[in-house]
N, C-alpha and C. Protein backbone atom coordinates (compact mmCIF):
# COMPACT_ATOMS: atom_id res chain seq x y z
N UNK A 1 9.24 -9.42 -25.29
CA UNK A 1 10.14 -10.44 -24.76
C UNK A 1 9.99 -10.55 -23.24
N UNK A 2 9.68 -9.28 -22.31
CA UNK A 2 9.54 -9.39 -20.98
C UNK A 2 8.43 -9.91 -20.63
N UNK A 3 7.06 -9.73 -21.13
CA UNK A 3 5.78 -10.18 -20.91
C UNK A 3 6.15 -12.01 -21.13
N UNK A 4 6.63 -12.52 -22.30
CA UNK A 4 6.79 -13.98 -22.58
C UNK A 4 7.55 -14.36 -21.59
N UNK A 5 8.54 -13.82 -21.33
CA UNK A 5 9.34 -14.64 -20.35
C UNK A 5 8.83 -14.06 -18.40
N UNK A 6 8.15 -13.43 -18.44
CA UNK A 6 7.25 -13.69 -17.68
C UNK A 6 6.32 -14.52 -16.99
N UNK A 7 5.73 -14.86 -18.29
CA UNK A 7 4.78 -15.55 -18.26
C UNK A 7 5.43 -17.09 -18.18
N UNK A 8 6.79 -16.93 -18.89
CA UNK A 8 7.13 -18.49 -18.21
C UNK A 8 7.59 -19.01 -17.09
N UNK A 9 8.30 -17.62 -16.61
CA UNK A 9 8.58 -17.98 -15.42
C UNK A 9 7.74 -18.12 -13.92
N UNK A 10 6.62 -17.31 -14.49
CA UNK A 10 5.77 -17.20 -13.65
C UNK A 10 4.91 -18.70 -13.71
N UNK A 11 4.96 -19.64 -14.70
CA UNK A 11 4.08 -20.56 -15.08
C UNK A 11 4.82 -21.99 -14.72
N UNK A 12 6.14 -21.79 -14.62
CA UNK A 12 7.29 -22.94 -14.07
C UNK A 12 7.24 -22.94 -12.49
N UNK A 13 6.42 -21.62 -11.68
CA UNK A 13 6.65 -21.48 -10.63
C UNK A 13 5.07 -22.02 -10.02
N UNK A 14 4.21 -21.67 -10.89
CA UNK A 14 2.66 -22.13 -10.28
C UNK A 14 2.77 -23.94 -10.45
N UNK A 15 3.53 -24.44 -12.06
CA UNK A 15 3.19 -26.10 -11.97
C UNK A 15 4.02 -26.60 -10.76
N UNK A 16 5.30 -25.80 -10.10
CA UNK A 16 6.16 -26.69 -8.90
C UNK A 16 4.98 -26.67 -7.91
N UNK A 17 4.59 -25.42 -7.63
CA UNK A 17 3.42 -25.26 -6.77
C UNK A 17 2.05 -26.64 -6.79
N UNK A 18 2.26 -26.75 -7.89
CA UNK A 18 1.05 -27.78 -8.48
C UNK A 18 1.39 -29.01 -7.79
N UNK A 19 2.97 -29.49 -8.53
CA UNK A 19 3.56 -30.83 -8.59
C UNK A 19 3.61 -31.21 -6.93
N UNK A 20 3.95 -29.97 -6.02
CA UNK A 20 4.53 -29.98 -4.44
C UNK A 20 2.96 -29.79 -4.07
N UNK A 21 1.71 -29.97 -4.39
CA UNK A 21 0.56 -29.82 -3.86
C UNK A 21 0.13 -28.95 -2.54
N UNK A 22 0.64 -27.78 -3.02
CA UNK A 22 0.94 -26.69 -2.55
C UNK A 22 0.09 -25.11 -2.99
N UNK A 23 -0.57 -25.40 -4.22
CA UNK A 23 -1.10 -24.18 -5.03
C UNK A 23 -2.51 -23.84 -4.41
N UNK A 24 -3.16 -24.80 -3.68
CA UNK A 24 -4.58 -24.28 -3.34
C UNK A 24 -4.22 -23.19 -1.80
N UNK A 25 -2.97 -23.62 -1.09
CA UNK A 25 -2.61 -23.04 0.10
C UNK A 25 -1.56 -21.65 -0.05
N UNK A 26 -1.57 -21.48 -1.24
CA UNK A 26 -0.04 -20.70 -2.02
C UNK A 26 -1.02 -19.52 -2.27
N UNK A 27 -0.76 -18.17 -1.59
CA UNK A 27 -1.08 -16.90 -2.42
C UNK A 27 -0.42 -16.35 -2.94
N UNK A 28 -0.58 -15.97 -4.54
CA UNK A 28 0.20 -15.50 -5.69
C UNK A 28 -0.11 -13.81 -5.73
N UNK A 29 0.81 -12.93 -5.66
CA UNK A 29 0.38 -11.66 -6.10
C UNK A 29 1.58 -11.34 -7.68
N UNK A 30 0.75 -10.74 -8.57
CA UNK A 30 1.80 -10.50 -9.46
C UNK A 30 0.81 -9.18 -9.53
N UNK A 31 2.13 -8.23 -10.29
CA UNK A 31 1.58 -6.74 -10.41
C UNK A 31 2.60 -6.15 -11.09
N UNK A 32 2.60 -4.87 -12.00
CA UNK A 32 3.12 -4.60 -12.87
C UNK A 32 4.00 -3.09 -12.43
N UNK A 33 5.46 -2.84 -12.44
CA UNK A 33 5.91 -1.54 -11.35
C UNK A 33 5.04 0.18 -11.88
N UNK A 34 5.03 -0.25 -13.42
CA UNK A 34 3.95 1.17 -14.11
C UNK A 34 3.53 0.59 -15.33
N UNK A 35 2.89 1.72 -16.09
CA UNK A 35 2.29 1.69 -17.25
C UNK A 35 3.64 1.16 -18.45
N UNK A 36 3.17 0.63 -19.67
CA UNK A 36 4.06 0.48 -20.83
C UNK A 36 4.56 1.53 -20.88
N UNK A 37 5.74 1.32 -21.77
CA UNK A 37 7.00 2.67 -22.61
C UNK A 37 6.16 3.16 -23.82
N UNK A 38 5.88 4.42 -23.71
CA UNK A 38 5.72 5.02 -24.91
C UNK A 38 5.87 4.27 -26.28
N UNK A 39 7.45 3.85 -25.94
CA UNK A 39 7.89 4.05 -27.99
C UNK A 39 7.19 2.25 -27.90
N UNK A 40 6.83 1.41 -26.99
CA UNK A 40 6.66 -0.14 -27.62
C UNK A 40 5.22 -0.65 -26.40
N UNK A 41 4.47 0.24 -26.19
CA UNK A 41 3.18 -0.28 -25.71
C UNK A 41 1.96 1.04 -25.60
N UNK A 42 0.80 0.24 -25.56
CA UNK A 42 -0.48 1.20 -25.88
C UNK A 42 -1.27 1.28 -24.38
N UNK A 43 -0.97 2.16 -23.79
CA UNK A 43 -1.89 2.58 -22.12
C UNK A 43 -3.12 3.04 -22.79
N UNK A 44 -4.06 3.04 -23.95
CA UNK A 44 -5.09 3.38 -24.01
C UNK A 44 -5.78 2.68 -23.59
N UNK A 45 -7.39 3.23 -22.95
CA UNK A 45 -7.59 4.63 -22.98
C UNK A 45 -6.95 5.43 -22.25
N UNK A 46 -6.60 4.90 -21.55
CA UNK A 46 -6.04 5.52 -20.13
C UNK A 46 -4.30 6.64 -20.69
N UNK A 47 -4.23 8.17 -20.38
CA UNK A 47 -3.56 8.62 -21.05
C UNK A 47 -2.36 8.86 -19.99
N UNK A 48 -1.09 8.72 -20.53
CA UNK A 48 -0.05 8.69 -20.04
C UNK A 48 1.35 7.44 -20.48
N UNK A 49 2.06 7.10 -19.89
CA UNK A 49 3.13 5.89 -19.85
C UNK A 49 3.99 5.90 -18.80
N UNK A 50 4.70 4.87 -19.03
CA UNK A 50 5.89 4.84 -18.33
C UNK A 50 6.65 6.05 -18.04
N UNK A 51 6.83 6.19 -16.22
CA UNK A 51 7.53 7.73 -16.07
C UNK A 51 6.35 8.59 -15.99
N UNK A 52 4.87 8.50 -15.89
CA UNK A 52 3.82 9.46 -16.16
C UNK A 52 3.50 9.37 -14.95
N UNK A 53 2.86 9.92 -13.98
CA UNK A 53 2.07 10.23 -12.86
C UNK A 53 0.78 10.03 -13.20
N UNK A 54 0.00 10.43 -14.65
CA UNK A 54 -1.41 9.91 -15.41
C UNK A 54 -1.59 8.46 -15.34
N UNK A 55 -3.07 8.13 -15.47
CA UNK A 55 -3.50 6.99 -15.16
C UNK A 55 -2.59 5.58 -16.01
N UNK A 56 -1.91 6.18 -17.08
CA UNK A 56 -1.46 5.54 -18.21
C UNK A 56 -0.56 4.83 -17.58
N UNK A 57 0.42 5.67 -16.93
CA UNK A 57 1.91 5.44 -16.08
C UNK A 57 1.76 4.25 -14.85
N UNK A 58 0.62 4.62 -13.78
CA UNK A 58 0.20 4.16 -12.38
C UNK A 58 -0.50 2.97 -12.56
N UNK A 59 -1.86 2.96 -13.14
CA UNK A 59 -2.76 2.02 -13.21
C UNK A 59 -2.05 0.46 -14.22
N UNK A 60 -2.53 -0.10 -13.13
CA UNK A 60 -1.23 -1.53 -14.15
C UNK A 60 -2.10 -2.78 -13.28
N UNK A 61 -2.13 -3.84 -14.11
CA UNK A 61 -2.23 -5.24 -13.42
C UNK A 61 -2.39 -5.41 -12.16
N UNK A 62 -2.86 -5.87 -11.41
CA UNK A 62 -2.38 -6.33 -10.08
C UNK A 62 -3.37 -7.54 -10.02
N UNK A 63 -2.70 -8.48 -9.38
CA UNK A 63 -3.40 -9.79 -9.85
C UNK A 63 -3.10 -10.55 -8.68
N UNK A 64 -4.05 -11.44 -8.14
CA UNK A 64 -3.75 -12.15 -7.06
C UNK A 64 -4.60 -13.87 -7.32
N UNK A 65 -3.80 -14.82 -6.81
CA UNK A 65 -4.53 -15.68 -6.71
C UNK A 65 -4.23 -16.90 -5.68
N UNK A 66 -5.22 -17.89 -5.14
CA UNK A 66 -4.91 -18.40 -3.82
C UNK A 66 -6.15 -19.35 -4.20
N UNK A 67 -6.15 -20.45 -4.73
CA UNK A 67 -7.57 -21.11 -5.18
C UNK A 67 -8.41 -21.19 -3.72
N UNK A 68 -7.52 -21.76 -2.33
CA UNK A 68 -8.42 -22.21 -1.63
C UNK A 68 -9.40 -20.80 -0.64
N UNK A 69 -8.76 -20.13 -1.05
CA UNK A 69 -9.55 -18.44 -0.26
C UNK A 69 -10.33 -17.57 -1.28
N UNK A 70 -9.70 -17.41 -2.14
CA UNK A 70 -10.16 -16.43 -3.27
C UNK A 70 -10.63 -16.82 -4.54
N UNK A 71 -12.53 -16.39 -4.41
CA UNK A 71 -12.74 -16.67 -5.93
C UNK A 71 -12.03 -16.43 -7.28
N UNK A 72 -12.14 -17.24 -8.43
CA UNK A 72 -11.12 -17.11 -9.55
C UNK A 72 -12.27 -16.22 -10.17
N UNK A 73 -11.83 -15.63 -11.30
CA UNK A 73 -12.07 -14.66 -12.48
C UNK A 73 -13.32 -13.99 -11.96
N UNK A 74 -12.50 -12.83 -10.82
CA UNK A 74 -13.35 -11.91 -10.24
C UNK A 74 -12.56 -10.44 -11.00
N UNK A 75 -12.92 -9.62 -11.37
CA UNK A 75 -12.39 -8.13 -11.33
C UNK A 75 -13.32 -7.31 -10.19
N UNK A 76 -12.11 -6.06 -9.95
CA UNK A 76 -12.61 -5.30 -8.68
C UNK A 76 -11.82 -4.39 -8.97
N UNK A 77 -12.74 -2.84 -8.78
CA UNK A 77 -12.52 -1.82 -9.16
C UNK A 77 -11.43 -0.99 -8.72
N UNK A 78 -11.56 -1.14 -6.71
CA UNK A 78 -11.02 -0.57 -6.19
C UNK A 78 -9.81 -0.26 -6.53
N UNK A 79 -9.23 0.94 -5.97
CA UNK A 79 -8.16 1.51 -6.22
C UNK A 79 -6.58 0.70 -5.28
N UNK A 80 -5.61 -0.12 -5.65
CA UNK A 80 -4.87 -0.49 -4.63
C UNK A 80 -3.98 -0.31 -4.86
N UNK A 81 -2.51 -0.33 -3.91
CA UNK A 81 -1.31 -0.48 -4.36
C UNK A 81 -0.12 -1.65 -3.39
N UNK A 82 0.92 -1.20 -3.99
CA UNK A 82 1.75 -2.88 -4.00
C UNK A 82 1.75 -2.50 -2.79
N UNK A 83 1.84 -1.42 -2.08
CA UNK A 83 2.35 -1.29 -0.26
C UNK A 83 0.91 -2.08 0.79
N UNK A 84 -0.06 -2.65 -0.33
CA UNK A 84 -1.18 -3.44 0.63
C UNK A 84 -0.81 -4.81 0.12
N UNK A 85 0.04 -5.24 -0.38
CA UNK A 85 0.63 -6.50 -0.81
C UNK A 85 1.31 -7.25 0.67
N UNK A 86 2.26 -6.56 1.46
CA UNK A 86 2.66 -6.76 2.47
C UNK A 86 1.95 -7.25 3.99
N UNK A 87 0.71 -6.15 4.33
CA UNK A 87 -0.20 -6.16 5.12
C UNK A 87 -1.32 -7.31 4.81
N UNK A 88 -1.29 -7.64 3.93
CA UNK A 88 -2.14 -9.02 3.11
C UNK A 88 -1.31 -10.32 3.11
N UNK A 89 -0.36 -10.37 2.87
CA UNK A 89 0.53 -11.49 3.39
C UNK A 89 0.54 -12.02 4.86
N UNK A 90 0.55 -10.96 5.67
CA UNK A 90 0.54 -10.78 7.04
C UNK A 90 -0.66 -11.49 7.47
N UNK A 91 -1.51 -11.05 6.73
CA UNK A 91 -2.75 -11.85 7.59
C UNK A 91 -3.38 -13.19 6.94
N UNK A 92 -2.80 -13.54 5.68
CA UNK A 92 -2.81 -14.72 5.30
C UNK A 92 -2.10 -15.45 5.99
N UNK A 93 -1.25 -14.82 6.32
CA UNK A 93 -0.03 -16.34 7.29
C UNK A 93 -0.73 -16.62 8.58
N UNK A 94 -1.56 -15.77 9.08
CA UNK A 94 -1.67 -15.75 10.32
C UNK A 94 -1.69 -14.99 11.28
N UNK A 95 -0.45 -13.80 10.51
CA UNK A 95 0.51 -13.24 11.46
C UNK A 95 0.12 -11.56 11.82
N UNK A 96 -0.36 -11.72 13.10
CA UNK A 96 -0.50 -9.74 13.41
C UNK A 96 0.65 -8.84 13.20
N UNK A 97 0.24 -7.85 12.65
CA UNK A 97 1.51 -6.95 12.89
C UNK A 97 1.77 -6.36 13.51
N UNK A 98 2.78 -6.30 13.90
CA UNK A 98 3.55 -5.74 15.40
C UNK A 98 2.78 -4.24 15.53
N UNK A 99 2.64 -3.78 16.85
CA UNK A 99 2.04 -2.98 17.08
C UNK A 99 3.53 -2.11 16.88
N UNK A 100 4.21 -1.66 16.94
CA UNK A 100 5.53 -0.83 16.75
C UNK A 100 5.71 -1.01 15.61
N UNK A 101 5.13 -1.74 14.60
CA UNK A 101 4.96 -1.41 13.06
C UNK A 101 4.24 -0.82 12.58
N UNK A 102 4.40 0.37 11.50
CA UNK A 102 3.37 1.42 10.66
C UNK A 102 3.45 0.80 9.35
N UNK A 103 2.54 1.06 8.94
CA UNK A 103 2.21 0.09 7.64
C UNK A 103 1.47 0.98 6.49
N UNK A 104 1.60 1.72 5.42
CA UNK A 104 0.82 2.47 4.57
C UNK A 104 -0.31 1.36 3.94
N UNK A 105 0.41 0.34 3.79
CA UNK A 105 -0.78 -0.76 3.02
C UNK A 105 -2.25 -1.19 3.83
N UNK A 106 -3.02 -1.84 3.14
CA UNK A 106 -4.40 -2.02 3.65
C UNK A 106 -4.55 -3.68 3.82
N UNK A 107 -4.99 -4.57 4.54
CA UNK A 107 -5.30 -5.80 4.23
C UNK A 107 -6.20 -6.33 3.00
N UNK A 108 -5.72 -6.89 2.23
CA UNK A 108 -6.71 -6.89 1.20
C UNK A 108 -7.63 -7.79 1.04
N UNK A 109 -7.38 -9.30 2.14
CA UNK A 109 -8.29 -10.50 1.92
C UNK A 109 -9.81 -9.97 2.31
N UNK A 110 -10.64 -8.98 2.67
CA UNK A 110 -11.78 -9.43 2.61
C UNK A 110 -12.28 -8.65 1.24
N UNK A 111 -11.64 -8.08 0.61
CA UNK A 111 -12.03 -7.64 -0.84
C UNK A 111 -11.63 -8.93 -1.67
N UNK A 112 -10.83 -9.38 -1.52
CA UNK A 112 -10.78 -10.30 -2.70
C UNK A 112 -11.75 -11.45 -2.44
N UNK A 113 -11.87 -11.67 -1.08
CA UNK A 113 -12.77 -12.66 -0.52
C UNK A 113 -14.54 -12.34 -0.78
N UNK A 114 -14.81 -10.72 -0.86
CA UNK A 114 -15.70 -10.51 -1.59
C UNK A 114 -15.79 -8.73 -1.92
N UNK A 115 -15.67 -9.08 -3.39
CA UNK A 115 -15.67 -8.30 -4.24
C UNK A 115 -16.89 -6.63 -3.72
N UNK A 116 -17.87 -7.19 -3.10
CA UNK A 116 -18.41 -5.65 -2.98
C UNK A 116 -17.99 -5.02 -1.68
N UNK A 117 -17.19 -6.17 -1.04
CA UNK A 117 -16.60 -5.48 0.30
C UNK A 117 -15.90 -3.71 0.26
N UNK A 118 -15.97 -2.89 0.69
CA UNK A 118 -15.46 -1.63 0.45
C UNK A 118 -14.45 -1.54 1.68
N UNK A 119 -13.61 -0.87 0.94
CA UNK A 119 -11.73 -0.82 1.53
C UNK A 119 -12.26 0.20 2.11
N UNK A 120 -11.43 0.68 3.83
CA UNK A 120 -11.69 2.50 4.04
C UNK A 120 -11.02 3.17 3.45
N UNK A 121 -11.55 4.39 3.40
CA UNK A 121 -11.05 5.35 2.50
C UNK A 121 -10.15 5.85 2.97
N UNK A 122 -8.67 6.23 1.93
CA UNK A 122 -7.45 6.86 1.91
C UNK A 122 -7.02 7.12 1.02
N UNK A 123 -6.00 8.18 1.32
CA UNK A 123 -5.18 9.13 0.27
C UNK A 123 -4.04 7.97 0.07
N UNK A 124 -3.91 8.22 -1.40
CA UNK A 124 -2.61 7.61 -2.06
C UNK A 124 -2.17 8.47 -2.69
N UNK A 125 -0.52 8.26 -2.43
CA UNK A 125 0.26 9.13 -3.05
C UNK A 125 1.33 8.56 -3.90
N UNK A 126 1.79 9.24 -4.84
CA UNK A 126 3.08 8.42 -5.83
C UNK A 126 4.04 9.63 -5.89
N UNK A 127 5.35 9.56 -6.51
CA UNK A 127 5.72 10.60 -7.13
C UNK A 127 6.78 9.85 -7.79
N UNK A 128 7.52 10.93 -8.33
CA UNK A 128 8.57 10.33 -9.39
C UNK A 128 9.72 11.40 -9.98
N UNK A 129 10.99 10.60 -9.49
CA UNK A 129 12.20 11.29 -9.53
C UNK A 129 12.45 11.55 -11.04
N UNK A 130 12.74 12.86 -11.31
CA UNK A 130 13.06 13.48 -12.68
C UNK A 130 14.49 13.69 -12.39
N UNK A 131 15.07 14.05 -11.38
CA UNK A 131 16.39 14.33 -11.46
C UNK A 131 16.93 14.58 -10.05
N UNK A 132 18.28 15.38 -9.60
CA UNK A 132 18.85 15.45 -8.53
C UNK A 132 17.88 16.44 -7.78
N UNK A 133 16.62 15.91 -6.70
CA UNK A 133 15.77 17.01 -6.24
C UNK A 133 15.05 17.30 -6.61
N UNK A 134 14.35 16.37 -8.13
CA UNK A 134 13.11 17.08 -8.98
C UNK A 134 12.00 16.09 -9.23
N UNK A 135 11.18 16.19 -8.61
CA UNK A 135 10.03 15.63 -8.41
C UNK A 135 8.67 15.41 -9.45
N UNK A 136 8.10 14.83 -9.78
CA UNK A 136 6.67 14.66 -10.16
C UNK A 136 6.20 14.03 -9.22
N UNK A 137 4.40 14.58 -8.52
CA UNK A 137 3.62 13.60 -7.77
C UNK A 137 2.56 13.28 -8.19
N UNK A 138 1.07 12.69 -7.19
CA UNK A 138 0.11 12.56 -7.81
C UNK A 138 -0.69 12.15 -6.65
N UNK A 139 -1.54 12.52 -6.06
CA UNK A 139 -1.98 12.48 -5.11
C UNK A 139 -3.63 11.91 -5.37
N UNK A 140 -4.17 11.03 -4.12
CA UNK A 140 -5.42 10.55 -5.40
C UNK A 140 -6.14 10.52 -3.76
N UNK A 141 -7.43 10.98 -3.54
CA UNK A 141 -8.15 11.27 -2.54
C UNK A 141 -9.62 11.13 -2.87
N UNK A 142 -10.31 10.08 -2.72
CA UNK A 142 -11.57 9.89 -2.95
C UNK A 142 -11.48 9.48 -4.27
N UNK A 143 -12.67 10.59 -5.11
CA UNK A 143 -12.44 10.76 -6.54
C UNK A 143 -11.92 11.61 -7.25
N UNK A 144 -11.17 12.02 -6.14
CA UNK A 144 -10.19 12.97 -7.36
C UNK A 144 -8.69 12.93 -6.81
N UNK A 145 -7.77 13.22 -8.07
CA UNK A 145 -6.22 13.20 -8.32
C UNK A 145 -5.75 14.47 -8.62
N UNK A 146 -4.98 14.98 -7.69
CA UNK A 146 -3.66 15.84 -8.46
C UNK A 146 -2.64 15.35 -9.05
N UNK A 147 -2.04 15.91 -9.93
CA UNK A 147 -1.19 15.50 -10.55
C UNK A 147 -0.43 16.71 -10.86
N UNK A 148 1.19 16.88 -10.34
CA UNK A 148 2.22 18.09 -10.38
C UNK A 148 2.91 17.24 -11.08
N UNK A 149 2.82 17.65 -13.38
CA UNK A 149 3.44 16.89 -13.97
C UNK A 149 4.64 18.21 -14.14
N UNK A 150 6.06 17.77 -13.49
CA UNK A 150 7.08 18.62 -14.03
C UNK A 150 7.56 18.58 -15.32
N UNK A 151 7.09 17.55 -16.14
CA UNK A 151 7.26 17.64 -17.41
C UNK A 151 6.68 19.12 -18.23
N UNK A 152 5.14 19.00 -17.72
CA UNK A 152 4.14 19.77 -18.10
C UNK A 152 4.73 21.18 -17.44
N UNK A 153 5.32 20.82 -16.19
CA UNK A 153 5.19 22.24 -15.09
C UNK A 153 4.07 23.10 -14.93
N UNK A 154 3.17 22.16 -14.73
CA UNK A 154 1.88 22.39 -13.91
C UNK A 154 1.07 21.44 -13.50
N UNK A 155 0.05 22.03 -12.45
CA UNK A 155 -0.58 20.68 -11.59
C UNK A 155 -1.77 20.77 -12.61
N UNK A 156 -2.34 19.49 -12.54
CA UNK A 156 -3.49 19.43 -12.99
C UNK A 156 -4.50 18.79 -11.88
N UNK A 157 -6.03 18.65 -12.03
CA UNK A 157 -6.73 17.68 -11.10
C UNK A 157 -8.31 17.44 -11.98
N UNK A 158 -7.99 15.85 -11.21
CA UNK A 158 -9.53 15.07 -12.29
C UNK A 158 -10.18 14.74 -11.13
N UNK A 159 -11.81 14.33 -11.85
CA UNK A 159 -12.44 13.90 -10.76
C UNK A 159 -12.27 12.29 -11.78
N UNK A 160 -11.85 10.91 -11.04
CA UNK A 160 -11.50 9.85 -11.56
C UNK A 160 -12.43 9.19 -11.92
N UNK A 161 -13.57 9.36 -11.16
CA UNK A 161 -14.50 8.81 -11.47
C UNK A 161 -15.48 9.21 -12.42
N UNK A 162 -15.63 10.58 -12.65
CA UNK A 162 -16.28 10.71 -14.10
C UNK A 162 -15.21 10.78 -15.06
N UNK A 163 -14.03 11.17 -14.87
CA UNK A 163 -13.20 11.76 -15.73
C UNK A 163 -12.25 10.58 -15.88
N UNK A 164 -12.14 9.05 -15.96
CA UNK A 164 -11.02 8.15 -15.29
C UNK A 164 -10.03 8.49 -16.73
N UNK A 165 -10.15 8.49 -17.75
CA UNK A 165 -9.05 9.09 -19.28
C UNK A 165 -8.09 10.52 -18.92
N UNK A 166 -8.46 10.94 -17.41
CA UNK A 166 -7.55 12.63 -17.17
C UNK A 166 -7.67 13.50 -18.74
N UNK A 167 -8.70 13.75 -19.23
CA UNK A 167 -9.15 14.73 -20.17
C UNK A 167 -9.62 16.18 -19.85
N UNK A 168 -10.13 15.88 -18.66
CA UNK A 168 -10.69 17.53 -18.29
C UNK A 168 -10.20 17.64 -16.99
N UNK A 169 -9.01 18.67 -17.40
CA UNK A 169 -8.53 19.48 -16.18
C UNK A 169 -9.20 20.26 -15.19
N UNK A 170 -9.64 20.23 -13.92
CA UNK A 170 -10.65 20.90 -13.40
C UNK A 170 -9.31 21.98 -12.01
N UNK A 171 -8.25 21.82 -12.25
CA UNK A 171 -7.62 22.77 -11.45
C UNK A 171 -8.06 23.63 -11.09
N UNK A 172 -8.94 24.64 -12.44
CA UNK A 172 -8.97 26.41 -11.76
C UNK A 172 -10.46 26.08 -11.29
């Protein structure tokens, strides 16, 4: 029911865009907050869900579109998150960011503008509140991720790039 009505609302908002001849100058980001719920969606291959720190939980949609800048039906590998959503707005408008502003996000228009462009490299981090003071994180550095699942109560670590399913624990 959330995906459908999604999709309509998201689709009532691109035709105003259309009707107000506005959509080729309009950048769209849509992106998903985590992975499906266990009991009513399938994160395979990718193992984990909703509430997981595993690729299952984190890795989700992120979708952008802007006809007059950005080629349509491109995929791109790189690793991103919603905090480069902000810093990408910024420089679509125009607008520098204040030098007395810190920013975790990355600009994203010359990756989307071309796909083999390479982002610099940085650590991303997530974590996730279990309770009053109780943490899960997940730390992702190059090609490889820790992951301190307090569910599990222990860390694990993959290399993502051979390992992207988190199947072989390489901790010890």
């Amino acid at each position: 029911a959330m995906v459908a009505a999604m999709d309509e609302g998201i689709g009532k908002v691109v035709r105003q865009l259309d009707r107000l001849m506005l959509r080729d100058r309009t950048l769209i980001f849509f992106c998903s907050d985590n992975g499906g719920r266990a009991e009513h969606a399938v994160n395979f291959p990718f193992r984990g869900h909703k509430g997981m720190l595993f690729e299952g939980g984190i890795r989700v949609p992120f979708c952008a579109s802007w006809p007059a800048r950005i080629p349509a039906g491109q995929t791109i590998d790189a690793p991103i998150t919603g905090l480069d959503i902000f810093p990408t707005a910024l420089m679509a408008a125009g607008i520098s960011k204040p030098a007395t502003l810190s920013l975790d996000g990355l600009n994203l228009l010359p990756l989307l503008a071309d796909p083999k462009c390479e982002l610099p490299p940085r650590t991303l981090v997530w974590r996730y509140a279990i309770g009053q003071g109780e943490f899960g994180y997940a730390v992702r550095d190059g090609t490889y991720k820790l992951v301190w699942s307090i569910y599990k109560g222990m860390e694990c670590l993959f290399n993502i790039q051979t390992d992207p399913y988190e199947q072989h624990d390489i901790a010890a």
